[in-house]
N, C-alpha and C. Protein backbone atom coordinates (compact mmCIF):
# COMPACT_ATOMS: atom_id res chain seq x y z
N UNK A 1 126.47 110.14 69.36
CA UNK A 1 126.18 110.53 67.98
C UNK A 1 124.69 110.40 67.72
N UNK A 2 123.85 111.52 67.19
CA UNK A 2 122.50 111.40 66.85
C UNK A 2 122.18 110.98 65.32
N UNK A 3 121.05 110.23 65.58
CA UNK A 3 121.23 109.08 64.79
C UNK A 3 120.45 110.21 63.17
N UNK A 4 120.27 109.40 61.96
CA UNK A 4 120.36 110.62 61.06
C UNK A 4 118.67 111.17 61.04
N UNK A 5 118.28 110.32 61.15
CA UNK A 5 116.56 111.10 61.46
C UNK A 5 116.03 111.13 62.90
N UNK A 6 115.74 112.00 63.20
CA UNK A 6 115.27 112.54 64.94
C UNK A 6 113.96 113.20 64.22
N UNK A 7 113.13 113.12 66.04
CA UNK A 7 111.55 113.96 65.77
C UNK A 7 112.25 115.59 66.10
N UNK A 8 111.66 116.45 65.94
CA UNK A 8 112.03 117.51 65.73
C UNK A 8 110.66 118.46 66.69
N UNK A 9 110.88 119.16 67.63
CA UNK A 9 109.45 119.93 68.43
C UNK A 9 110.19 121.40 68.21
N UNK A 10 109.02 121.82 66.98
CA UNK A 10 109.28 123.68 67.17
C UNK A 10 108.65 124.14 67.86
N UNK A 11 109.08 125.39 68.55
CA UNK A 11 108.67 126.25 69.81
C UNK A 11 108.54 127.57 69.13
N UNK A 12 107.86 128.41 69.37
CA UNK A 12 108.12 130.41 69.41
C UNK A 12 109.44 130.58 70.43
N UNK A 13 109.82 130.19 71.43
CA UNK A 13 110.19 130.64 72.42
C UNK A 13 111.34 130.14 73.05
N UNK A 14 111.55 128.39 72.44
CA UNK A 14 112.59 127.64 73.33
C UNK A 14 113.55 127.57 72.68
N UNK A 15 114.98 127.69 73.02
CA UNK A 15 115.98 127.36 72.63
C UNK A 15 117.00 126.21 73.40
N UNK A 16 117.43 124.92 72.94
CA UNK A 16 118.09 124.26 74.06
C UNK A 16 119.60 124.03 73.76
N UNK A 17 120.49 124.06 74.69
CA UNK A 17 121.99 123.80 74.22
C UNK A 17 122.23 122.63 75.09
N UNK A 18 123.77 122.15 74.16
CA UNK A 18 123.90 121.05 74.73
C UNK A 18 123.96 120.86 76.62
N UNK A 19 123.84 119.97 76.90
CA UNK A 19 124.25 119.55 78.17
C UNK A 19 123.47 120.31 79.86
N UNK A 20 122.29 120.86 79.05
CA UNK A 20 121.36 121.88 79.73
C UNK A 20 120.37 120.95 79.53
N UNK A 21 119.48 121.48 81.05
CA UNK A 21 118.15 120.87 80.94
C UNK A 21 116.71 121.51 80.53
N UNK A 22 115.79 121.06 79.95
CA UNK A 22 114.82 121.92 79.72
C UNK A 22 113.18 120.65 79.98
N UNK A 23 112.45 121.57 80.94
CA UNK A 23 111.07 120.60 81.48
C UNK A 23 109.80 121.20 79.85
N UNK A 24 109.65 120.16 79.49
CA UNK A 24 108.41 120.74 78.83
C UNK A 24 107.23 120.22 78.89
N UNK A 25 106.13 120.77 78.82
CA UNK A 25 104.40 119.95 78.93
C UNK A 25 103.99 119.65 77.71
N UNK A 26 103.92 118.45 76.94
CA UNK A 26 103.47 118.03 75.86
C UNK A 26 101.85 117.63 75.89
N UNK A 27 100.79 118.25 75.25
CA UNK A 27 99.77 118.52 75.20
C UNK A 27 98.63 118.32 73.20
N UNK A 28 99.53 118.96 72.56
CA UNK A 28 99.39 118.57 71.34
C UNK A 28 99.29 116.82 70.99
N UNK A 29 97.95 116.37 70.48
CA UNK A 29 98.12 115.26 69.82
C UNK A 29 99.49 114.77 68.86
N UNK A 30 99.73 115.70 68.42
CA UNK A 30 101.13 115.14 67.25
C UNK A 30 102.18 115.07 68.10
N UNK A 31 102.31 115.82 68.88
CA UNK A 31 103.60 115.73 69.84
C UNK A 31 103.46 114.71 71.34
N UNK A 32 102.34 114.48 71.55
CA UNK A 32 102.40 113.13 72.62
C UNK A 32 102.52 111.71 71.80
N UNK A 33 102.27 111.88 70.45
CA UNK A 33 102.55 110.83 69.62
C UNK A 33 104.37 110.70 69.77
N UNK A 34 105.05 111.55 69.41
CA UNK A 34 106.08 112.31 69.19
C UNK A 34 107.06 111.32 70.74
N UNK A 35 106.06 111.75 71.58
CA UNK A 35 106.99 111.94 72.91
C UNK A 35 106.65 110.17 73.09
N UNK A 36 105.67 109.51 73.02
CA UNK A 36 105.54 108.22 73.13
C UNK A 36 106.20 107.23 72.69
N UNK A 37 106.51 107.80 71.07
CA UNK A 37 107.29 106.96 69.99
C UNK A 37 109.00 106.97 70.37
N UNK A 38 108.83 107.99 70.92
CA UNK A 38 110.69 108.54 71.60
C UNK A 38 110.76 107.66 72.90
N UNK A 39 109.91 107.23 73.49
CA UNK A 39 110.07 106.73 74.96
C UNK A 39 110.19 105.15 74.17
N UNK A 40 109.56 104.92 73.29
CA UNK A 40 109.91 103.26 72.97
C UNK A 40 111.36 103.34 72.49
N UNK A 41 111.98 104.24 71.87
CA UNK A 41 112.95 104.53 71.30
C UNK A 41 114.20 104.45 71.97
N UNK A 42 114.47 105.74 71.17
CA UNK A 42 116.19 106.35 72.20
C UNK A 42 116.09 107.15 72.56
N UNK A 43 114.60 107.80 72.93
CA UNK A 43 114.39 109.05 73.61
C UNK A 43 114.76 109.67 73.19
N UNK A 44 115.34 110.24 72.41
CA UNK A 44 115.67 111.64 71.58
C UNK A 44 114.84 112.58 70.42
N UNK A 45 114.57 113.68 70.95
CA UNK A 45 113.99 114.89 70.46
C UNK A 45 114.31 115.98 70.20
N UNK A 46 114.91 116.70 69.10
CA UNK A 46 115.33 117.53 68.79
C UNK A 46 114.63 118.89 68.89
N UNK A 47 114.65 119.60 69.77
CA UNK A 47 114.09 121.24 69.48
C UNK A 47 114.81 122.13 68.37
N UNK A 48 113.93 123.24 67.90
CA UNK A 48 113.99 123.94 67.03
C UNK A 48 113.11 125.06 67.28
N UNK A 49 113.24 126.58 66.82
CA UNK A 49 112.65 127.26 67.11
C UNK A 49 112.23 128.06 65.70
N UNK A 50 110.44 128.07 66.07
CA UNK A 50 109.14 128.81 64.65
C UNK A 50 110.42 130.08 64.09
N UNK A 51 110.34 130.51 62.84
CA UNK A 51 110.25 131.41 62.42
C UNK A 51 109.80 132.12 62.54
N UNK A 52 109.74 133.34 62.29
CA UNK A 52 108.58 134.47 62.72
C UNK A 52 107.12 134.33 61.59
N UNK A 53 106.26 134.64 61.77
CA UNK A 53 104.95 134.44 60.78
C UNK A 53 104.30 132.79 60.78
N UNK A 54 104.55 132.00 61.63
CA UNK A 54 104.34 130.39 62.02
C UNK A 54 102.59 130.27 62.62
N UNK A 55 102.70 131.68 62.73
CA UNK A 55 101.31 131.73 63.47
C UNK A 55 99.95 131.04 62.15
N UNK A 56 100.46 131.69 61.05
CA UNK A 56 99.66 130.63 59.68
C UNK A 56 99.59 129.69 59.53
N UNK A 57 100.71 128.80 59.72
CA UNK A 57 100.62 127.78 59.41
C UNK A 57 101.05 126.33 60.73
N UNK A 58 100.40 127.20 61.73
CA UNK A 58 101.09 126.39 63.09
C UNK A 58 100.65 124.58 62.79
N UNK A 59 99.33 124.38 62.77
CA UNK A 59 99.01 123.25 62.35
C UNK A 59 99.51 122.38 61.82
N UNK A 60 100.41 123.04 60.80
CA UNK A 60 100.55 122.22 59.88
C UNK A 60 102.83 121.96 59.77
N UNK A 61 102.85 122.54 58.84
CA UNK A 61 104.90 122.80 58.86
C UNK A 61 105.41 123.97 58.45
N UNK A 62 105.42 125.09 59.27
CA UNK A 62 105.87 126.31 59.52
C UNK A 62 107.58 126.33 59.45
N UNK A 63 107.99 127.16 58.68
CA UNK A 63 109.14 127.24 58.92
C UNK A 63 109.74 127.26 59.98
N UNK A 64 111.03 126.49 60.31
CA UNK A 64 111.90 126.46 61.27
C UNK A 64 112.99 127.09 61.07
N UNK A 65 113.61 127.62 61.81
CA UNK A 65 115.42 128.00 61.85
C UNK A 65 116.01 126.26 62.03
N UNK A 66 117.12 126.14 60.96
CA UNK A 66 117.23 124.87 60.49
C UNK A 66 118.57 124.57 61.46
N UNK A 67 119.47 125.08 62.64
CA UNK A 67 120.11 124.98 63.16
C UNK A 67 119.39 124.55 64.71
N UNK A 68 118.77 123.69 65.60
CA UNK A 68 118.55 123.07 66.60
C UNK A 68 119.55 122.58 67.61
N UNK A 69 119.06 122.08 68.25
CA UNK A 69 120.07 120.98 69.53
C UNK A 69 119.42 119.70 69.75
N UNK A 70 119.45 118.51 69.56
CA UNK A 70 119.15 116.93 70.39
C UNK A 70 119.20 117.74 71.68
N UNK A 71 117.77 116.24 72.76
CA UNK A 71 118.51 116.46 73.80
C UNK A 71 117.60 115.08 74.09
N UNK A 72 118.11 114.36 74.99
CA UNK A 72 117.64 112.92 75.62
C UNK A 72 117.00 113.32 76.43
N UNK A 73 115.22 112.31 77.01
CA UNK A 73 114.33 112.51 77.64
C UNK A 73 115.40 111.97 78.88
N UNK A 74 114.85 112.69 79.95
CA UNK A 74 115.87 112.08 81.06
C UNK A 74 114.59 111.78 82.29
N UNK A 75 113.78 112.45 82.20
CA UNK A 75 112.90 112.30 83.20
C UNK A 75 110.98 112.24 82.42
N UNK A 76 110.22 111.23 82.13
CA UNK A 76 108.94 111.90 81.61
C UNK A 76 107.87 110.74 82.90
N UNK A 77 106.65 111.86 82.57
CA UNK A 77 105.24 111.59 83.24
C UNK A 77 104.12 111.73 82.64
N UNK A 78 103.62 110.57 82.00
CA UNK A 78 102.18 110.49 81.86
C UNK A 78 101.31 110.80 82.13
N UNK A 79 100.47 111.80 81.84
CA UNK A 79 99.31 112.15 82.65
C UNK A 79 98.00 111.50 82.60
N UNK A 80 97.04 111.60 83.53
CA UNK A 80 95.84 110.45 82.92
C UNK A 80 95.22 110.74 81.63
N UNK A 81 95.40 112.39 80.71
CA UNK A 81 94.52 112.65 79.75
C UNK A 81 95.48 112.38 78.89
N UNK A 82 96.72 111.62 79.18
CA UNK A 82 97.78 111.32 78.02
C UNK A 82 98.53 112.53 77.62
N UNK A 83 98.31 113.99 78.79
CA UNK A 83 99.50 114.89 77.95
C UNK A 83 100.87 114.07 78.91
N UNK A 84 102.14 114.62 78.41
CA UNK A 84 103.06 114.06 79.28
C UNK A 84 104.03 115.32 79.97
N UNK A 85 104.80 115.20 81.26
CA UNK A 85 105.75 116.46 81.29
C UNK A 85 106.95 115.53 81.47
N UNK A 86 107.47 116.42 80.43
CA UNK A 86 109.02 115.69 80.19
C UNK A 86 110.13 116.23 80.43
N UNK A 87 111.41 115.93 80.87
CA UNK A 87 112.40 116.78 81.30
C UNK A 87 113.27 116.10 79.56
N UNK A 88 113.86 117.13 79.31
CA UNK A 88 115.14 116.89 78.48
C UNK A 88 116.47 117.38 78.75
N UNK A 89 117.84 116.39 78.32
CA UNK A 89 119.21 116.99 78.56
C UNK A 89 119.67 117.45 77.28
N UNK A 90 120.13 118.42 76.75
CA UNK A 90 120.47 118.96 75.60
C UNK A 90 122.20 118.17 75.24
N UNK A 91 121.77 117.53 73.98
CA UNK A 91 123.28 116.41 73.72
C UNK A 91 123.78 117.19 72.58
N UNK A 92 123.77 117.33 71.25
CA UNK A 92 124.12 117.83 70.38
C UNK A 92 123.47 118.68 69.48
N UNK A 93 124.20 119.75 68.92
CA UNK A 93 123.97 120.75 68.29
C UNK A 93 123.67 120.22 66.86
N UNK A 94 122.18 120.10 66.42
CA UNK A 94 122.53 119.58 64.33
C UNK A 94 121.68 121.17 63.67
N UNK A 95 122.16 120.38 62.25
CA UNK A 95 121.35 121.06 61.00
C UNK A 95 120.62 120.44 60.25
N UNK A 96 118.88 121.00 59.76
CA UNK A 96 118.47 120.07 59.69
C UNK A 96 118.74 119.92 57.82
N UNK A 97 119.02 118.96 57.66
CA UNK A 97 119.13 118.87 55.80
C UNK A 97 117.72 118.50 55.19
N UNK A 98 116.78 117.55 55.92
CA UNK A 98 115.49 117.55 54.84
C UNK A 98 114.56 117.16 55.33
N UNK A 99 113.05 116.92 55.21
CA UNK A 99 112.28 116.85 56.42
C UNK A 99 111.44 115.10 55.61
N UNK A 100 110.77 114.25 56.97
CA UNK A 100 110.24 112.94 56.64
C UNK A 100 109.02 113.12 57.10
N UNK A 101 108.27 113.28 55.76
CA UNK A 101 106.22 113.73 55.86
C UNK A 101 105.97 112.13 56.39
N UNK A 102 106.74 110.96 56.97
CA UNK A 102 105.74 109.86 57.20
C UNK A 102 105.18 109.92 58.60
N UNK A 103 105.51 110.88 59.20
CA UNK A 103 104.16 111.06 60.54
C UNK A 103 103.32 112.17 60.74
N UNK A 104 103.19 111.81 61.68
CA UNK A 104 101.56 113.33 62.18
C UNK A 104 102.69 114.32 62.56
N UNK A 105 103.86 114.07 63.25
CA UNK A 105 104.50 114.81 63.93
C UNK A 105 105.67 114.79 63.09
N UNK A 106 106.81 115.79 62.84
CA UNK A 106 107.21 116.37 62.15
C UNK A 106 108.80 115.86 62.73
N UNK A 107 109.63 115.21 61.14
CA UNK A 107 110.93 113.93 61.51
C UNK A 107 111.68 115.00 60.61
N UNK A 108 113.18 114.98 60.71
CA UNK A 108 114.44 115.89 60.26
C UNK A 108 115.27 115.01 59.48
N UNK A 109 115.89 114.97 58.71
CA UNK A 109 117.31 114.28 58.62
C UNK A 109 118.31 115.50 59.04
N UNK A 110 118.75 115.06 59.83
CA UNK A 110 120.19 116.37 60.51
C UNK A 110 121.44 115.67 60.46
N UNK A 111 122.59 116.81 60.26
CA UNK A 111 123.92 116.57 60.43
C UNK A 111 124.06 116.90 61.66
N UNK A 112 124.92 116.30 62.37
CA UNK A 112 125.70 117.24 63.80
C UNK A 112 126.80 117.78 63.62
N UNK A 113 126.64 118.96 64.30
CA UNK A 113 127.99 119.94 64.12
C UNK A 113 128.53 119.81 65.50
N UNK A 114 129.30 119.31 65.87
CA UNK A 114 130.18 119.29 66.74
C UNK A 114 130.68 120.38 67.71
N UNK A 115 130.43 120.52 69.08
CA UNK A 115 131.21 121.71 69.29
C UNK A 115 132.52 121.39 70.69
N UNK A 116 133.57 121.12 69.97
CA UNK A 116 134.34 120.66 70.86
C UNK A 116 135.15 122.07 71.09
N UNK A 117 135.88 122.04 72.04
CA UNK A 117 137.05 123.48 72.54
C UNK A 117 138.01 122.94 72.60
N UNK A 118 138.75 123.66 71.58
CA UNK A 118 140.26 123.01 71.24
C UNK A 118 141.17 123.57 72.78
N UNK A 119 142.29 122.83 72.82
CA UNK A 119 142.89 122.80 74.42
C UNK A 119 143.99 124.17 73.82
N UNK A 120 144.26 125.06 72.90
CA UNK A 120 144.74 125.64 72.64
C UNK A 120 143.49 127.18 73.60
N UNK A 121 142.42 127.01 73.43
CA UNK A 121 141.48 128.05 73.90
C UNK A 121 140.65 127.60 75.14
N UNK A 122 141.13 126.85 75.87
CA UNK A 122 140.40 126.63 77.29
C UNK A 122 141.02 127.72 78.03
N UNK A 123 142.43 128.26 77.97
CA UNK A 123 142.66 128.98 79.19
C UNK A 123 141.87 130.70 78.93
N UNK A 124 141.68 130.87 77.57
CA UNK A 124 141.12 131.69 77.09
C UNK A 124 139.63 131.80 77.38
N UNK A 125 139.00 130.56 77.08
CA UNK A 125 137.38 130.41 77.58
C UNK A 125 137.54 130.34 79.33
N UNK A 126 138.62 130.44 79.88
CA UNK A 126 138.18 130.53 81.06
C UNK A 126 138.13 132.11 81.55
N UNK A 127 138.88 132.81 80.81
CA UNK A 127 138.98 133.87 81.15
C UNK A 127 137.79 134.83 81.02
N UNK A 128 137.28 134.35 79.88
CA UNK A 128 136.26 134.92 79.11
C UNK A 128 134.62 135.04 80.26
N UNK A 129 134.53 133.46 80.50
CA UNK A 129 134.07 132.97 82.06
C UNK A 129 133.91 133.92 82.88
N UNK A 130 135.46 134.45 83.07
CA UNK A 130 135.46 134.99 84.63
C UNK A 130 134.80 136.47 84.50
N UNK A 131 134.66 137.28 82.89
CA UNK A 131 134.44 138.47 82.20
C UNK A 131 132.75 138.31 82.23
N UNK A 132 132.31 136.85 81.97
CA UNK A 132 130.92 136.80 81.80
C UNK A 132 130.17 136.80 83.69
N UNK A 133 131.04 136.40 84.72
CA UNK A 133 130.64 136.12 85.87
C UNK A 133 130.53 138.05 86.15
N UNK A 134 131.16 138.40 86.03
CA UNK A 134 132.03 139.74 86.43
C UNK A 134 130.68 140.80 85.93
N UNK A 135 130.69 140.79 85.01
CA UNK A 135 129.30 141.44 84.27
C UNK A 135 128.08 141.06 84.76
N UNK A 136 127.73 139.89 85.20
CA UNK A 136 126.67 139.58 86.29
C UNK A 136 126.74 139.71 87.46
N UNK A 137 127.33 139.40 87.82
CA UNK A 137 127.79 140.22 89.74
C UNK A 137 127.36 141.65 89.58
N UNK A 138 127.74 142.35 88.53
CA UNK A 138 127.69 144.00 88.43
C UNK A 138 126.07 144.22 88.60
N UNK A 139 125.56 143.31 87.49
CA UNK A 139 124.42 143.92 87.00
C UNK A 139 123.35 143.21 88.68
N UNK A 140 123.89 142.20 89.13
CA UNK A 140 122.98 141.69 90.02
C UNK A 140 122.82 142.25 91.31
N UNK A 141 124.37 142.70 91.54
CA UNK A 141 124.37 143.53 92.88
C UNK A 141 123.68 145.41 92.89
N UNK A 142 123.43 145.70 91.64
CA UNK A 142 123.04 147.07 91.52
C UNK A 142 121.76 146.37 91.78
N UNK A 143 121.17 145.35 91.34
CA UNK A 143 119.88 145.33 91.87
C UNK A 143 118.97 144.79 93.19
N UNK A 144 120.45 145.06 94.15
CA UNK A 144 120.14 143.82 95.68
C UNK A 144 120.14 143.00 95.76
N UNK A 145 120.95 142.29 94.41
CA UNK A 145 120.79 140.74 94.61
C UNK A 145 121.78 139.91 94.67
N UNK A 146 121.96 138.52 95.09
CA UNK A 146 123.27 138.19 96.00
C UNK A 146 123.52 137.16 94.45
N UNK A 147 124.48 137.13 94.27
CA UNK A 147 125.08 136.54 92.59
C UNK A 147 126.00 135.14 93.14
N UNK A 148 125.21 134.41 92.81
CA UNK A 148 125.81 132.92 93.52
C UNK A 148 125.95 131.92 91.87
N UNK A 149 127.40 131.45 91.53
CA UNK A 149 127.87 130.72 90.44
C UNK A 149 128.68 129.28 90.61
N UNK A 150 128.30 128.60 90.72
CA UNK A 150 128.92 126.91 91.37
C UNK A 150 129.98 127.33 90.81
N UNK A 151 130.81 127.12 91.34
CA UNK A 151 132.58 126.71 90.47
C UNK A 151 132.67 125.66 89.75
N UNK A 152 132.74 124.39 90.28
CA UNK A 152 132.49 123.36 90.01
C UNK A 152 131.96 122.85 88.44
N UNK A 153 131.07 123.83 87.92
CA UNK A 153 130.24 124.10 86.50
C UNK A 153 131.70 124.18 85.68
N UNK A 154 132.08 122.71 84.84
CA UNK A 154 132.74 123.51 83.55
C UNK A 154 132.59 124.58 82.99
N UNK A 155 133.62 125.44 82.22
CA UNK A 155 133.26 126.51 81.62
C UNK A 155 132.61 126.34 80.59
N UNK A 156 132.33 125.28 79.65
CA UNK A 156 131.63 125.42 78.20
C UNK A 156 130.10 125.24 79.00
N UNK A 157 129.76 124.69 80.18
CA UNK A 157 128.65 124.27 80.64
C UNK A 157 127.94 125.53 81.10
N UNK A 158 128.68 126.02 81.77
CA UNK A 158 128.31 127.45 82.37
C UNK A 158 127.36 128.66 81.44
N UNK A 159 128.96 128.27 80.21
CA UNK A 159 128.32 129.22 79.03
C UNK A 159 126.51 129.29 78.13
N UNK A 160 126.81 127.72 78.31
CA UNK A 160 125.42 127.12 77.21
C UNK A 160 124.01 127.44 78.42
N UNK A 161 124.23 126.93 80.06
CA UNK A 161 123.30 127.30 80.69
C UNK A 161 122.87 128.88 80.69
N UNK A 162 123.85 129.89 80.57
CA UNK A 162 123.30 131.14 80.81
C UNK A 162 122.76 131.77 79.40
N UNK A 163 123.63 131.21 78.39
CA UNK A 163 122.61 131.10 76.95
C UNK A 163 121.18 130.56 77.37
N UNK A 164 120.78 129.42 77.82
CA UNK A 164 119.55 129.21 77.27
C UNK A 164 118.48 129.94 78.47
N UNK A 165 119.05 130.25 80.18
CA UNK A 165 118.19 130.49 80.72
C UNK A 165 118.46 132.00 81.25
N UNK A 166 119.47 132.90 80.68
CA UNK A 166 119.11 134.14 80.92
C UNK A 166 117.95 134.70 80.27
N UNK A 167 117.77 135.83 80.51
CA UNK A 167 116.07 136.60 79.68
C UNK A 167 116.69 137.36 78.51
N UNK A 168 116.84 136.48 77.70
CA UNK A 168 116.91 137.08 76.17
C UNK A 168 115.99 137.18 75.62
N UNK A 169 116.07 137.55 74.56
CA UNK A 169 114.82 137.42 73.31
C UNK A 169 114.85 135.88 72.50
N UNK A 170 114.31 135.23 72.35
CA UNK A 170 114.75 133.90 71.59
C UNK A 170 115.54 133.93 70.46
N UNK A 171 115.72 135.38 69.92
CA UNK A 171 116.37 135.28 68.60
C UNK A 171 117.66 135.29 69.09
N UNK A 172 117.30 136.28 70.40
CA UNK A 172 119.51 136.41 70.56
C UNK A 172 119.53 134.85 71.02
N UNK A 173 119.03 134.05 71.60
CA UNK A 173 119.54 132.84 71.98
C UNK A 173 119.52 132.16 70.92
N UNK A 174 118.94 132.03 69.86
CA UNK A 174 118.87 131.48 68.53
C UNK A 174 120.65 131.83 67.94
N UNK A 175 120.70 133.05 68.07
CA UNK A 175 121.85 133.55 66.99
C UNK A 175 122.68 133.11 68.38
N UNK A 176 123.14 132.89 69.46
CA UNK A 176 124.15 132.22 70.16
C UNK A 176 124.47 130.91 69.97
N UNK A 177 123.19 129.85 69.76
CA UNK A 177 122.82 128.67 69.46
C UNK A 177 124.02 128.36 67.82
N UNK A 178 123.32 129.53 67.29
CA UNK A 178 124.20 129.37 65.49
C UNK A 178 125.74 129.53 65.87
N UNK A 179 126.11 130.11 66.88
CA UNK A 179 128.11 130.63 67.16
C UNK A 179 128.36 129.33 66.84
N UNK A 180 129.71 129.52 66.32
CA UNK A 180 130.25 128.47 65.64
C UNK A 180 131.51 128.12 66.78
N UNK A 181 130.72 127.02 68.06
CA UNK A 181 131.06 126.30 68.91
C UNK A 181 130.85 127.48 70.51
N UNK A 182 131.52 126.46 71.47
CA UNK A 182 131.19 127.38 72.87
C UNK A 182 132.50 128.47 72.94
N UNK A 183 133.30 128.74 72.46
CA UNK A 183 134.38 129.82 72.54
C UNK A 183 133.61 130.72 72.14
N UNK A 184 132.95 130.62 70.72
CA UNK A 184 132.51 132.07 70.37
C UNK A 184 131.04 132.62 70.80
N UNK A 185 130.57 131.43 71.14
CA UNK A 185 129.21 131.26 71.99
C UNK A 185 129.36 132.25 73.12
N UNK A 186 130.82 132.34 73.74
CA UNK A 186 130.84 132.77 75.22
C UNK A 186 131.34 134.58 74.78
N UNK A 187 131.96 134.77 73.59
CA UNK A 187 132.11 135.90 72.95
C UNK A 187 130.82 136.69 73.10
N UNK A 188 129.94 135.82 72.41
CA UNK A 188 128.73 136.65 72.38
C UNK A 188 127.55 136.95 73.42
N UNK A 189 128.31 136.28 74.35
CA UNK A 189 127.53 136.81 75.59
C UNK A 189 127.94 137.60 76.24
N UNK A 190 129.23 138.40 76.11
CA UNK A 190 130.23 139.30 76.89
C UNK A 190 129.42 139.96 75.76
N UNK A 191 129.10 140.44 74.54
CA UNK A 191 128.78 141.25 73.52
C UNK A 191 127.39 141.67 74.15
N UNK A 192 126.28 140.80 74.30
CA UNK A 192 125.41 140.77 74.70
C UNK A 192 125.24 141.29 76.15
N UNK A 193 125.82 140.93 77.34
CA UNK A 193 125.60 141.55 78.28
C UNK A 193 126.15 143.51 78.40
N UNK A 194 127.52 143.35 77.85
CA UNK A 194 127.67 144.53 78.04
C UNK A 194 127.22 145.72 77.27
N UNK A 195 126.52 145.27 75.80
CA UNK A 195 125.48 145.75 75.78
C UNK A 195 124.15 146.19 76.60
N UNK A 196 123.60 145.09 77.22
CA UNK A 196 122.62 145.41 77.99
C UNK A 196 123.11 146.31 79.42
N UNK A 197 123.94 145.77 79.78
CA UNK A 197 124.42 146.81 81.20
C UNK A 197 124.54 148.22 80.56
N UNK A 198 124.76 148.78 79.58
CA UNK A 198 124.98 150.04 78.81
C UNK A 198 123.61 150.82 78.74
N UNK A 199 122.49 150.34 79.45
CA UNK A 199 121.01 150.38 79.39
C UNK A 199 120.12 150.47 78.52
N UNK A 200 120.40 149.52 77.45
CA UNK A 200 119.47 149.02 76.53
C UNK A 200 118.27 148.29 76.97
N UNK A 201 118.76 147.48 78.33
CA UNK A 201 117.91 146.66 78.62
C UNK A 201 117.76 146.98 80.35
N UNK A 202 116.26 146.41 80.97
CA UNK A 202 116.85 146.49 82.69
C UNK A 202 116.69 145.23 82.98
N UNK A 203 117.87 145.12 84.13
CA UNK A 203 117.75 144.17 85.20
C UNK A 203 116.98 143.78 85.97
N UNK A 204 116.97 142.45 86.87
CA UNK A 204 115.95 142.52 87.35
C UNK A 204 116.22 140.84 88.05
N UNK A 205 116.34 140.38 89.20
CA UNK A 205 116.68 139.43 89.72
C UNK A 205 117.79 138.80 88.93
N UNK A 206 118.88 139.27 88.37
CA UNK A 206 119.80 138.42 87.85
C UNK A 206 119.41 137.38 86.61
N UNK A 207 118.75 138.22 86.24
CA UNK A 207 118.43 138.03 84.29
C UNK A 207 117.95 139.29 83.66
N UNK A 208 118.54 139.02 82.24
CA UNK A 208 118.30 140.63 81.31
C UNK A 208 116.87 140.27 80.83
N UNK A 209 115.88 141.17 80.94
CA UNK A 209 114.56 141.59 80.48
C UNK A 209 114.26 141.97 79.68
């Protein structure tokens, strides 16, 4: 359970879901503050991704899309000029309800929204799985490329990794991020790919471009 105020790091570009990993280089004064204060802590840092037009007010508190993910530092490194590179595991999905001006770096109060898969729709999310594997094999082998998927990968795990590290646009991973849990999360990536296989988009080593 994430506790009710977390630091919060907006990106242009990143989106993180639960139980996925994401490496980032912290370089910004407010955010090595950020990443320092989290390492005395419980390590937890919530991503969020700029609004569009952030470019005004980057400095300072640019709008965010108020739906994020926690994720626990699992791996960080100090550098000698004090930036740090940090690995994070993506734990829970919140919303943020109101923001705490008492640091340089920018604090949330968030709810967590839960995304559990009721046992009524696992055999369904698996199927869905095998529709999302199926659509990548297609698109990977038209392009010479050999389509390799651990089994082993739960299906809600599977889903959230190819959300955050296929080549979307950040918004479609944003608006996957908002699906209301991993069933419909995995909906919208069957929506999404077979869209793109329809040639909206090209392929290209086994991610959409």
């Amino acid at each position: 359970m994430l506790p009710p105020t977390i630091p919060i790091f907006p990106l242009p570009n990143a989106v993180l879901f639960p139980s996925v990993f994401m490496p980032l280089h912290i370089f910004e004064a407010r955010y090595r503050a950020m990443v320092a204060d989290a390492l005395a802590g419980d390590r937890i840092i919530g991503m969020v991704l700029l609004r569009a037009g952030f470019e005004a007010d980057y400095e300072g508190r640019p709008p965010v899309f108020p739906v994020g993910c926690a994720g626990v530092i699992t791996h960080s490194e100090r550098l000698a000029d004090g930036r740090f590179n940090i690995v994070l595991k993506g734990l829970e999905k919140f919303r943020i309800v109101d923001e705490d001006t008492s640091k340089p770096y920018r604090l949330a109060q968030v709810e967590v929204l839960p995304e559990l898969v009721a046992e009524a729709e696992r055999a369904e999310l698996h199927r869905m799985r095998q529709r999302v594997e199926a659509l990548l094999v297609a698109a990977v082998e038209r392009e010479g490329g050999e389509p390799r998927f651990p089994p082993a990968i739960p299906d809600e795990d599977l889903v959230n990794a190819l959300a955050q590290f296929m080549g979307l646009e950040p918004l479609e991973r944003q608006a996957l991020l908002e699906r209301n849990g991993v069933f419909s999360r995995c909906r919208g990536l069957i929506e999404l790919l077979e869209m793109k296989t329809m040639g909206r988009a090209a392929w290209k080593g086994g991610a959409v471009h």
